[in-house]
Protein backbone atom coordinates (compact mmCIF):
# COMPACT_ATOMS: atom_id res chain seq x y z
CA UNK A 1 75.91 67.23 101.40
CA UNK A 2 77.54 67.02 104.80
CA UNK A 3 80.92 67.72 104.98
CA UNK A 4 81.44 68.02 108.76
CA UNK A 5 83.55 65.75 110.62
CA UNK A 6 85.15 65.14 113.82
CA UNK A 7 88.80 65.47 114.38
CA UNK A 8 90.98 65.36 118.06
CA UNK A 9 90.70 69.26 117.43
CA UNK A 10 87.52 69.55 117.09
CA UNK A 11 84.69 69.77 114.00
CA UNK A 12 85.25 70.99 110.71
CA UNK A 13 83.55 71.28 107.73
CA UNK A 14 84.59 72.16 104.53
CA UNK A 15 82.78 71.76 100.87
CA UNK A 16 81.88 69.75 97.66
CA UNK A 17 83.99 70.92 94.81
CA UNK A 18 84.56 69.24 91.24
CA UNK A 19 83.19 65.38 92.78
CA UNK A 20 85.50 65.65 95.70
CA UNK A 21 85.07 67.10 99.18
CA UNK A 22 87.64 69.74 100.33
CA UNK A 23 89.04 71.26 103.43
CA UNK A 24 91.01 74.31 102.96
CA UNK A 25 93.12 75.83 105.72
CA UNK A 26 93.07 73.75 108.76
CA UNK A 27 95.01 75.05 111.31
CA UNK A 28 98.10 72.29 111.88
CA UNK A 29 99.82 74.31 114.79
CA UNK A 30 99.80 77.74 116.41
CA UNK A 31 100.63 80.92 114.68
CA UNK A 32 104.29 81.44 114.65
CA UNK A 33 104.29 84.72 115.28
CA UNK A 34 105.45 87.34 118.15
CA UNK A 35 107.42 85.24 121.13
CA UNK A 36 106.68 82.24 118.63
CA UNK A 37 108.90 83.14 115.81
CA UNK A 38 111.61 81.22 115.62
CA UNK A 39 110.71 78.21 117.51
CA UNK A 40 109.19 75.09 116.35
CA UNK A 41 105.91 74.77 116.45
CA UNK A 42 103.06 74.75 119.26
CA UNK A 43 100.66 72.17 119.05
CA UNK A 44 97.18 74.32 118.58
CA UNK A 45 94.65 73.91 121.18
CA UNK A 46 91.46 73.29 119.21
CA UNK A 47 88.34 75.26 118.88
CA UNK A 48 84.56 75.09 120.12
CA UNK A 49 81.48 75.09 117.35
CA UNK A 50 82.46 73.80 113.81
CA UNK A 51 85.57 75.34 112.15
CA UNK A 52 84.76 76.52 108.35
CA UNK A 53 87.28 74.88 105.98
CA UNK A 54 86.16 76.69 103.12
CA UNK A 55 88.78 79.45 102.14
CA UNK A 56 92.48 78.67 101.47
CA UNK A 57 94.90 80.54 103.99
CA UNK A 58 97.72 82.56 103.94
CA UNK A 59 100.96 81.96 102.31
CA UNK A 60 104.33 82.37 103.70
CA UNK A 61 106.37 85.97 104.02
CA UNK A 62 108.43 85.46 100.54
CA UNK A 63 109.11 87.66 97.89
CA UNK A 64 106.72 88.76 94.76
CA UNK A 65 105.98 85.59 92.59
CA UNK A 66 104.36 86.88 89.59
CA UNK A 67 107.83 88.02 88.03
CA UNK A 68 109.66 85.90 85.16
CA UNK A 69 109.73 82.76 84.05
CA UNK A 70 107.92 80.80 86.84
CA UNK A 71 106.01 83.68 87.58
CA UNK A 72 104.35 83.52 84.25
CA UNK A 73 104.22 79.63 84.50
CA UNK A 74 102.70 79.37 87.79
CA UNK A 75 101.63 82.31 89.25
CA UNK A 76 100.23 84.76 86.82
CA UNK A 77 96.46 83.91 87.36
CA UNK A 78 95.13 86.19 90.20
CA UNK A 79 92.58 83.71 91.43
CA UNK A 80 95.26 81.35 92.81
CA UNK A 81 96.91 84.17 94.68
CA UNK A 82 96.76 84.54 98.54
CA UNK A 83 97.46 87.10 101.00
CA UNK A 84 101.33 86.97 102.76
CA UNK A 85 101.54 86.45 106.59
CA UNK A 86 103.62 84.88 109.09
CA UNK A 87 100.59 82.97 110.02
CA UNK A 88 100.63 80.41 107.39
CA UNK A 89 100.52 77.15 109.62
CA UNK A 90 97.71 75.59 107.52
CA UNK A 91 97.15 72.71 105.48
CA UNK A 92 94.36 71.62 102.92
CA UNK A 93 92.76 68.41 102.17
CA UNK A 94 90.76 66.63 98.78
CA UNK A 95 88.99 63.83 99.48
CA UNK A 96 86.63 61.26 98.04
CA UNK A 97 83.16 62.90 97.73
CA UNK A 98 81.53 58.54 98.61
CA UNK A 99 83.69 59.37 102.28
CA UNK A 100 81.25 59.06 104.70
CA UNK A 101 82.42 61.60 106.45
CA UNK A 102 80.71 60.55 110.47
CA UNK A 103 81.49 56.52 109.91
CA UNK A 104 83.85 55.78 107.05
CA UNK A 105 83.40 52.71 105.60
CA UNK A 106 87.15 52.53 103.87
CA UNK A 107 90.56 53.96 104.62
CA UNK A 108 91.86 55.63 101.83
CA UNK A 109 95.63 56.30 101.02
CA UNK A 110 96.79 59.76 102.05
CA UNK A 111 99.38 61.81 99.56
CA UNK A 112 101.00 64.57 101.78
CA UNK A 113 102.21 66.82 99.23
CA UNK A 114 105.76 69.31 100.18
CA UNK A 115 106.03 72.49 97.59
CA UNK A 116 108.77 73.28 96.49
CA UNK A 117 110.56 76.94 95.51
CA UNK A 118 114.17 76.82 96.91
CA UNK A 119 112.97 77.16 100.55
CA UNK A 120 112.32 80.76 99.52
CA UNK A 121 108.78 80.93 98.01
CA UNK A 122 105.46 78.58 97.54
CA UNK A 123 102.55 77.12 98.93
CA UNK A 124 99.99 74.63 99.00
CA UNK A 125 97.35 75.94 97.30
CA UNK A 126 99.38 76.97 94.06
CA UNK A 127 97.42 77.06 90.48
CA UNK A 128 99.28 74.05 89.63
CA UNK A 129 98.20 72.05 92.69
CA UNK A 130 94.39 69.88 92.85
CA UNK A 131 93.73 66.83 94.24
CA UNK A 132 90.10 66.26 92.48
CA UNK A 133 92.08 63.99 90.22
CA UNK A 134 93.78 62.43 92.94
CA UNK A 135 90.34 61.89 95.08
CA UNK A 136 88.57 60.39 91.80
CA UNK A 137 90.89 57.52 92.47
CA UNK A 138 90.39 57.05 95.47
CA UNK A 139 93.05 58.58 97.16
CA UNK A 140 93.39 61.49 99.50
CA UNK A 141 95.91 64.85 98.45
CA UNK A 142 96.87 66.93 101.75
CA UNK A 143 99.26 70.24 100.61
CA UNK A 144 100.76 72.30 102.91
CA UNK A 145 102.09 75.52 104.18
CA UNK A 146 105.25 75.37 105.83
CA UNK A 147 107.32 78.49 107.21
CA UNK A 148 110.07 79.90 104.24
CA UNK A 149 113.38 81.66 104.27
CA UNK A 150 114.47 83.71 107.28
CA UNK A 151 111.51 82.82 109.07
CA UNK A 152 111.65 78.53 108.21
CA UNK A 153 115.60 77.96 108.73
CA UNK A 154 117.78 81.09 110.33
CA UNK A 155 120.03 80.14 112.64
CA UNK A 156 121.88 81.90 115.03
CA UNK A 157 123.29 81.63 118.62
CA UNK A 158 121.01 83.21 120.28
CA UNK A 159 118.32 81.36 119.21
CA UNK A 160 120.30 78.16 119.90
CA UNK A 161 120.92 79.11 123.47
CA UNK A 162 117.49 79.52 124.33
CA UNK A 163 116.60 76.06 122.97
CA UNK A 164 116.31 73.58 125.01
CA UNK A 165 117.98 71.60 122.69
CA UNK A 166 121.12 74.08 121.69
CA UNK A 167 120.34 74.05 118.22
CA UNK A 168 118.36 76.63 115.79
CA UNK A 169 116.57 76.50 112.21
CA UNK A 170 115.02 74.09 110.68
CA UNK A 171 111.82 75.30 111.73
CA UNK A 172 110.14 74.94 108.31
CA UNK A 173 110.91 71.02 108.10
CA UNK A 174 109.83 70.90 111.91
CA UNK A 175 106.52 72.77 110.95
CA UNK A 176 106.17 70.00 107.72
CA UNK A 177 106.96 67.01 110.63
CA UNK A 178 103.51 69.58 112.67
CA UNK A 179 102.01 68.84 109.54
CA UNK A 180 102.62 65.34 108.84
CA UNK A 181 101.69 64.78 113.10
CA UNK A 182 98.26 65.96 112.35
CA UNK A 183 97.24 64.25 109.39
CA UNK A 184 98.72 60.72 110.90
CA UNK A 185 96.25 61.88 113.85
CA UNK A 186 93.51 63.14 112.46
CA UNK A 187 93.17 61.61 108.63
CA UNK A 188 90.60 58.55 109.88
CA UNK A 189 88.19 61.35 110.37
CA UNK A 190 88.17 62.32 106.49
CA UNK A 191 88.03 58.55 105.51
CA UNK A 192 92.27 58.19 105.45
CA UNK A 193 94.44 55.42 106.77
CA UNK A 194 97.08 56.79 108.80
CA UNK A 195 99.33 53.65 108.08
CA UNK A 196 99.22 54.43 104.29
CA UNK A 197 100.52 57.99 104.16
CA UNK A 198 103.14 59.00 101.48
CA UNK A 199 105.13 61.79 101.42
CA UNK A 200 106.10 63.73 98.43
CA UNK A 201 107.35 66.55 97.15
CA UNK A 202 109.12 68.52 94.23
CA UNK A 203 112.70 70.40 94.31
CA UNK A 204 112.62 71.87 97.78
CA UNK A 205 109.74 69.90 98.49
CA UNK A 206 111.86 66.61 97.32
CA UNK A 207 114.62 67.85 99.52
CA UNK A 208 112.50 67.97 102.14
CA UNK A 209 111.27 64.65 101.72
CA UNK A 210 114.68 63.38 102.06
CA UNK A 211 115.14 64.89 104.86
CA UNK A 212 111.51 63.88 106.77
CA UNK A 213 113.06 60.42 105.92
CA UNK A 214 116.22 60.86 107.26
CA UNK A 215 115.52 62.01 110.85
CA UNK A 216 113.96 59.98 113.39
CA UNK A 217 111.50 62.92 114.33
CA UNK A 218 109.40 61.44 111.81
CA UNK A 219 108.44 57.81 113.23
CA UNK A 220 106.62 55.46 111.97
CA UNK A 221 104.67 57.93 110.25
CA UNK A 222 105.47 57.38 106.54
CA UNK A 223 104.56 54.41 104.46
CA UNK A 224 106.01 55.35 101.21
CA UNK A 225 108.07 58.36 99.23
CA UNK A 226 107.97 60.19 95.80
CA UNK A 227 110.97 62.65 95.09
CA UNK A 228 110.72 64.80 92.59
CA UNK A 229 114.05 66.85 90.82
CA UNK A 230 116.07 66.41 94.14
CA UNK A 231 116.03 63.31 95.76
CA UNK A 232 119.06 61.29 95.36
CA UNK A 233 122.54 59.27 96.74
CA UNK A 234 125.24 61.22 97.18
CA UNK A 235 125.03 64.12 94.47
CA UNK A 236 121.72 65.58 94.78
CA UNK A 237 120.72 68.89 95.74
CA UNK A 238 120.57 68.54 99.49
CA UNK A 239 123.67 69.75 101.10
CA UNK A 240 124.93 68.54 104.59
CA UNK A 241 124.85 72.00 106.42
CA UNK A 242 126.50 72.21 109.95
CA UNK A 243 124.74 73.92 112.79
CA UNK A 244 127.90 76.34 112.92
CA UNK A 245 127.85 76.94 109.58
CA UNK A 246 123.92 78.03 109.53
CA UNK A 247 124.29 80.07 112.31
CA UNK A 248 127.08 82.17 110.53
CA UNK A 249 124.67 83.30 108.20
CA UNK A 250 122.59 84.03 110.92
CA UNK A 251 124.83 85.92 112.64
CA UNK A 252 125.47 87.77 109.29
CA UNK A 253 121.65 88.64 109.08
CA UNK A 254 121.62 89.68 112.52
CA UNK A 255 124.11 92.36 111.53
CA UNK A 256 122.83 93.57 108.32
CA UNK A 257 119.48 93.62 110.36
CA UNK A 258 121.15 95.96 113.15
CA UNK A 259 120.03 93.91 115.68
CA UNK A 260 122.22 93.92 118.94
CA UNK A 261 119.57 91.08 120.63
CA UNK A 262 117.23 88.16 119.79
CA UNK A 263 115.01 90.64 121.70
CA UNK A 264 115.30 93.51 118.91
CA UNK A 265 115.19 90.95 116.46
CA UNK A 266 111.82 89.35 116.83
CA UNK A 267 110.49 92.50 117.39
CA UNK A 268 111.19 93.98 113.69
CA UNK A 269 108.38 93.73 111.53
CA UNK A 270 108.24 91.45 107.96
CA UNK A 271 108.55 94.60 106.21
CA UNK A 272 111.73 95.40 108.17
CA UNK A 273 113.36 92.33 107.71
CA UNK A 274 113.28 92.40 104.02
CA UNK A 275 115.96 94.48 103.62
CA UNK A 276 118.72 92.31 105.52
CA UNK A 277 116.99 89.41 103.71
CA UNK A 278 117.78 90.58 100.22
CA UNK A 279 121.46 91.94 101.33
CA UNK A 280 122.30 88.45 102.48
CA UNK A 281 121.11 86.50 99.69
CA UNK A 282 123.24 88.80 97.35
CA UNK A 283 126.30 88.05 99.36
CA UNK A 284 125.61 84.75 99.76
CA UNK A 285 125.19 84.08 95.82
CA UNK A 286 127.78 86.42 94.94
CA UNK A 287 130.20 84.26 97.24
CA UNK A 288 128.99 81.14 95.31
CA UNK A 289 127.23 79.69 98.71
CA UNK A 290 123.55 79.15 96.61
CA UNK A 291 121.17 78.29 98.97
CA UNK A 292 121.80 78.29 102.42
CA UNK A 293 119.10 78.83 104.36
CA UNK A 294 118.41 75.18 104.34
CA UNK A 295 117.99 72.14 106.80
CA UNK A 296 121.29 71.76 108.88
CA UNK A 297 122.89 68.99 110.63
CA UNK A 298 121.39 69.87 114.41
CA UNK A 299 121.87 66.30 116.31
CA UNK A 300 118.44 66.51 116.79
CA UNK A 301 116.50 66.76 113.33
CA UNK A 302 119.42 65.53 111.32
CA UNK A 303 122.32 63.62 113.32
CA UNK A 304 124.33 63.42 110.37
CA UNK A 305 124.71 63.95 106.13
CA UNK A 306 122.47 62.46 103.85
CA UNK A 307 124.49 59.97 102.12
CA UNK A 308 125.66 58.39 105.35
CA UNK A 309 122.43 58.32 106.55
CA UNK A 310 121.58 55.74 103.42
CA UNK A 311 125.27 54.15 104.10
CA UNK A 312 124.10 53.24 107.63
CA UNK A 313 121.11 51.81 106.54
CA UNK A 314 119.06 54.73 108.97
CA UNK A 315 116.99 55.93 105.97
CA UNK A 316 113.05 54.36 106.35
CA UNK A 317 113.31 51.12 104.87
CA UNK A 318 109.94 51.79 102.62
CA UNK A 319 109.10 51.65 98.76
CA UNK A 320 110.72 54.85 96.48
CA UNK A 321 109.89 56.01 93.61
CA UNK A 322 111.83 59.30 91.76
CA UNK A 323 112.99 60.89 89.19
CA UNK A 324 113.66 64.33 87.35
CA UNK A 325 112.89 66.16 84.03
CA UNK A 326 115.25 66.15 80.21
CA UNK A 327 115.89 69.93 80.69
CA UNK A 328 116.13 69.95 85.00
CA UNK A 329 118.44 72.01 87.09
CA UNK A 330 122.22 71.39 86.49
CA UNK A 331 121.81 69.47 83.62
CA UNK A 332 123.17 71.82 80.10
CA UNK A 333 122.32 71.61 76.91
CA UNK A 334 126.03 70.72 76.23
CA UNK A 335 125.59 67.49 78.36
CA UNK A 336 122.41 67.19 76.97
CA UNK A 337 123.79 67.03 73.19
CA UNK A 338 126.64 64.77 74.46
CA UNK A 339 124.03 62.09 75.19
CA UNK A 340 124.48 62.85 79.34
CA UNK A 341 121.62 63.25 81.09
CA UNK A 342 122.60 65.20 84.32
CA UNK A 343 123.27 64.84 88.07
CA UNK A 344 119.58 64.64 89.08
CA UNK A 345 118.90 61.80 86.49
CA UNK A 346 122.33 59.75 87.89
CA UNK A 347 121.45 60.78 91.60
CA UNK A 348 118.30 59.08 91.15
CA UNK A 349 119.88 55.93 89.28
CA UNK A 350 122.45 55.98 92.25
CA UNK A 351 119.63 56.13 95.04
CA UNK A 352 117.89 53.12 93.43
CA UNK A 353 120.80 51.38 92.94
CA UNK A 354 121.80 51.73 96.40
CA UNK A 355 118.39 50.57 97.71
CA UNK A 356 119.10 47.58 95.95
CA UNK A 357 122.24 46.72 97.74
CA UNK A 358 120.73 47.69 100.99
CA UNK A 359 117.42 45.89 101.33
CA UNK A 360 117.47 44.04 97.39
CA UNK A 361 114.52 46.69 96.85
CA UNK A 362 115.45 48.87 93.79
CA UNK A 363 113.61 51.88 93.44
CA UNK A 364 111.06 52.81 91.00
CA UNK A 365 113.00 55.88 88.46
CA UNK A 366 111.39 57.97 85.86
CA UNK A 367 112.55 60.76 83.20
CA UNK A 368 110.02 63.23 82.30
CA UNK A 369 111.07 64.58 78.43
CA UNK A 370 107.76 66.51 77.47
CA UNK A 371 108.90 69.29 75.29
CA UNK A 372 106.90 71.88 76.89
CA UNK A 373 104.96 74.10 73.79
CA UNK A 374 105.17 77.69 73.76
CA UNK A 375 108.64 78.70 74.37
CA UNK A 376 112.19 76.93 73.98
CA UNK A 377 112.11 75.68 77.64
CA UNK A 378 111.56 72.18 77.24
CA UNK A 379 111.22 69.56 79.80
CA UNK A 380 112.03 72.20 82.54
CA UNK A 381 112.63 72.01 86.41
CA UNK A 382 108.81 71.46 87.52
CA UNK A 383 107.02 71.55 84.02
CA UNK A 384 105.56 67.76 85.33
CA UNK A 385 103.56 69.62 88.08
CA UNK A 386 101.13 69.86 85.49
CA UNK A 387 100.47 66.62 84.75
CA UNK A 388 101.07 64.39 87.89
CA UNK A 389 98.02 67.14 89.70
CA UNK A 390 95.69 66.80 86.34
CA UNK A 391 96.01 70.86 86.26
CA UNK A 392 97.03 70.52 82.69
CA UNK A 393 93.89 72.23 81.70
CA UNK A 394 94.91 75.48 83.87
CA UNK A 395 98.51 76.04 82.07
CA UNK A 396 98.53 78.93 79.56
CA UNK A 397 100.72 76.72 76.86
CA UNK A 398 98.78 75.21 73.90
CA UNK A 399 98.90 71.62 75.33
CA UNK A 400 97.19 69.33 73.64
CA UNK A 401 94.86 65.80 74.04
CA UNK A 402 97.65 64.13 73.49
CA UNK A 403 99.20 65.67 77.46
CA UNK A 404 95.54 64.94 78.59
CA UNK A 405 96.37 61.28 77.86
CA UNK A 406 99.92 61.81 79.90
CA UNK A 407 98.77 63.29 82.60
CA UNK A 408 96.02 60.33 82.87
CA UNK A 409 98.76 58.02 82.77
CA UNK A 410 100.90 59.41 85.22
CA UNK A 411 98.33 60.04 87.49
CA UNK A 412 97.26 56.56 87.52
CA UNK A 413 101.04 55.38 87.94
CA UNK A 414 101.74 58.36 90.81
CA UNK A 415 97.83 56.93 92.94
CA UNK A 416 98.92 53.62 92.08
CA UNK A 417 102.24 53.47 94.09
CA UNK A 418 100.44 55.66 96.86
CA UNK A 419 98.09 52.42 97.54
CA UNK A 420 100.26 49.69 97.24
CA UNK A 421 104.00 50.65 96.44
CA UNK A 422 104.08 49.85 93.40
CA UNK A 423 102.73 52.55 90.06
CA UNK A 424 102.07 49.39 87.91
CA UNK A 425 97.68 48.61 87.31
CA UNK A 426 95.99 47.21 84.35
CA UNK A 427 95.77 49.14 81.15
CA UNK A 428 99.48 50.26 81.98
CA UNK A 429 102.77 49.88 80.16
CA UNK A 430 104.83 47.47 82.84
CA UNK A 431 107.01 50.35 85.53
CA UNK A 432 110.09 47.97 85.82
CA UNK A 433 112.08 48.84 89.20
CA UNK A 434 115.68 49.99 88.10
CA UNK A 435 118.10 47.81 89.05
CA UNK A 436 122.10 47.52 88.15
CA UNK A 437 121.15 44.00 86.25
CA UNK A 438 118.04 46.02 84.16
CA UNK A 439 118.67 49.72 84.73
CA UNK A 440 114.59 50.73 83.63
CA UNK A 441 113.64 54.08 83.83
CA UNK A 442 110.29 55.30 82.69
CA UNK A 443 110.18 57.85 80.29
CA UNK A 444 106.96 60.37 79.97
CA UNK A 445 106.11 62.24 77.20
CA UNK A 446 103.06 62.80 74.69
């Protein structure tokens, strides 16, 4: 089968896998490396001959995965694993196997998937991650890699002053905006419709969603949204970080690092910069800060905090769906047991709710309450990964036919929103939007 086609960057081809073609690690920008770490990223300058799509690239510099719980969850089966590198500008790409791939006859709906993993860890081509399921229904899955930690979101004065723009960080969500640039210019050539691209993503990934839709960076570029566990109005996850405040840390960094320039700086190696790394995160947990290397409030990817963002009406007026899991992050088993169900589940109540009063468009909500088999973790922070990919097959829990069946259903609700906005198709239990008058939320479980 031919699997070449013609982008603005050139050819690539890429091959047939499980009745869908696939495209792994396209080059969406420059390797940020050398003079080139630390800045956003540079548009790459194409190539001659046909480019070979065939092997998955390299992940982002971030810690060892295949340690505790998540490690055993996600991470534990070698074959998924890829090598570590600061060049990790790459994205992947499932699409329908009837694409006819020099003259497509269709456009098909493009998902443009954002990992998650605390803006520390992840990447697109995770055991949990597929999009033959997605492909089979006609729509395409695009994952990506996106720069983490130190290397996605320091800031620091120096690297402000030499910006044109006075600000620093954020150069992970800048390389995800790379990202989304490419596929809104390049898609038609795998059979997509640039016009029909949704954005979605899970913890970090939802964070970052919010914040792709909160900054006018972004365009027209996105038709629709899907947070998962950390998209919400006014008490999610995201947290409105000032450029000052960012570049603290990263003048904190700078010190543990012994750097006395930008110049000595980019010049230490990954290996070097571990060190600092883990000093700083220990300070910054043990002084109750969480995460902070996160997006911050530049004037020029963010203007301002989330939740006025949505109070001026300047978040994309487009269809939402979200939602979050029975046993998710900052939700207890005490709250639990007292019949609350967290701030995640009320953030996303609150976001739909306040879509309603904006633009009369409630949001679609959902509540994910599979007890996970296997150990006493429940309906954890990302166990619906699983089953909204169709990787249910992969996990090392005794699932059952029974979370086959799920993960068909939410698949079909997840493609069906991607193509028209709305998760509801025949054969399907009715998705109500959740309003204040009829406050639905969709429950899944087996």
């Amino acid at each position: 089968m031919n699997t070449v086609v013609t982008t603005r960057k050139g050819k690539i081809s890429g091959c047939a896998e499980n009745g869908c073609l696939v495209y792994k690690g396209i080059p969406y920008a420059k390797p940020p490396v050398g003079e080139l770490r630390w800045k956003a990223p540079q548009d790459t300058e194409g190539w001659d001959g046909i480019y070979e799509a065939v092997r998955f690239s390299a992940k982002a510099v971030q810690g060892e995965q295949n340690v505790g719980f998540y490690g055993k969850e996600f991470y534990a089966d070698p074959a998924y694993d890829v090598e570590i590198s600061e060049d990790c500008l790459y994205l992947n790409i499932w699409a329908p196997e009837t694409a006819d791939t020099e003259m497509p006859r269709q456009k098909y709906p493009v998902a443009f998937w954002i990992h998650g993993g605390a803006f520390m860890s992840g990447y697109g081509s995770e055991q949990e991650f597929d999009g033959a399921a997605y492909a089979k229904r006609g729509v395409i899955l695009v994952t990506i890699n996106y720069r983490l930690n130190v290397y996605g979101f320091l800031a620091h004065p120096w690297l402000s002053e030499e910006n044109e723009n006075g600000t620093s960080g954020n150069y992970g969500i800048l390389d995800q905006i790379a990202a989304l640039k490419w596929v809104y210019e390049n898609i038609e050539a795998f059979g997509g419709d640039p016009d029909n691209i949704t954005i979605f993503g899970q913890s970090a990934g939802a964070m970052s969603v919010q914040t792709l839709l909160s900054s006018e960076l972004t365009g027209d570029m996105i038709a629709k949204a899907i947070l998962q566990s950390g998209g919400s109005y006014g008490n999610g996850i995201n947290r409105d970080m000032p450029l000052r405040e960012a570049e603290a840390y990263g003048e904190r960094f700078a010190e543990l690092a012994g750097a006395r320039d930008l110049e000595e700086l980019r010049a230490m190696s990954a290996r070097e910069l571990e060190k600092p790394y883990g000093q700083m995160m220990e300070e910054a947990f043990a002084f109750g800060k969480g995460l902070f290397l996160v997006p911050n409030i530049d004037n020029c990817l963010l203007k301002q905090g989330y939740k006025s963002i949505i109070d001026e009406k300047k978040l994309k007026h487009i269809p939402y769906l979200l939602g979050s899991t029975k046993n998710d992050i900052m939700v207890t088993k005490e709250e639990l047991a007292a019949g609350e169900k967290g701030t995640l589940y009320e953030g996303c109540a609150a976001f739909s709710y306040k879509m309603e009063e904006l633009w009369q468009e409630p949001s679609y909500v959902y509540y994910f309450t599979r007890q996970m088999p296997g150990d006493e973790e429940g309906a954890f922070h990302s166990s619906e990964l699983w089953y909204m990919f169709g990787t249910v097959r992969r996990c090392w829990r005794p699932l059952t036919e029974a979370d086959e069946k799920l993960s068909e259903r939410m698949l079909d609700y997840w493609t069906n929103f991607m193509k028209r906005g709305n998760p509801n198709g025949d054969g399907l239990d009715e998705w109500k939007p959740c309003s204040k008058a009829e406050p639905f939320v969709m429950e899944f479980d087996v």
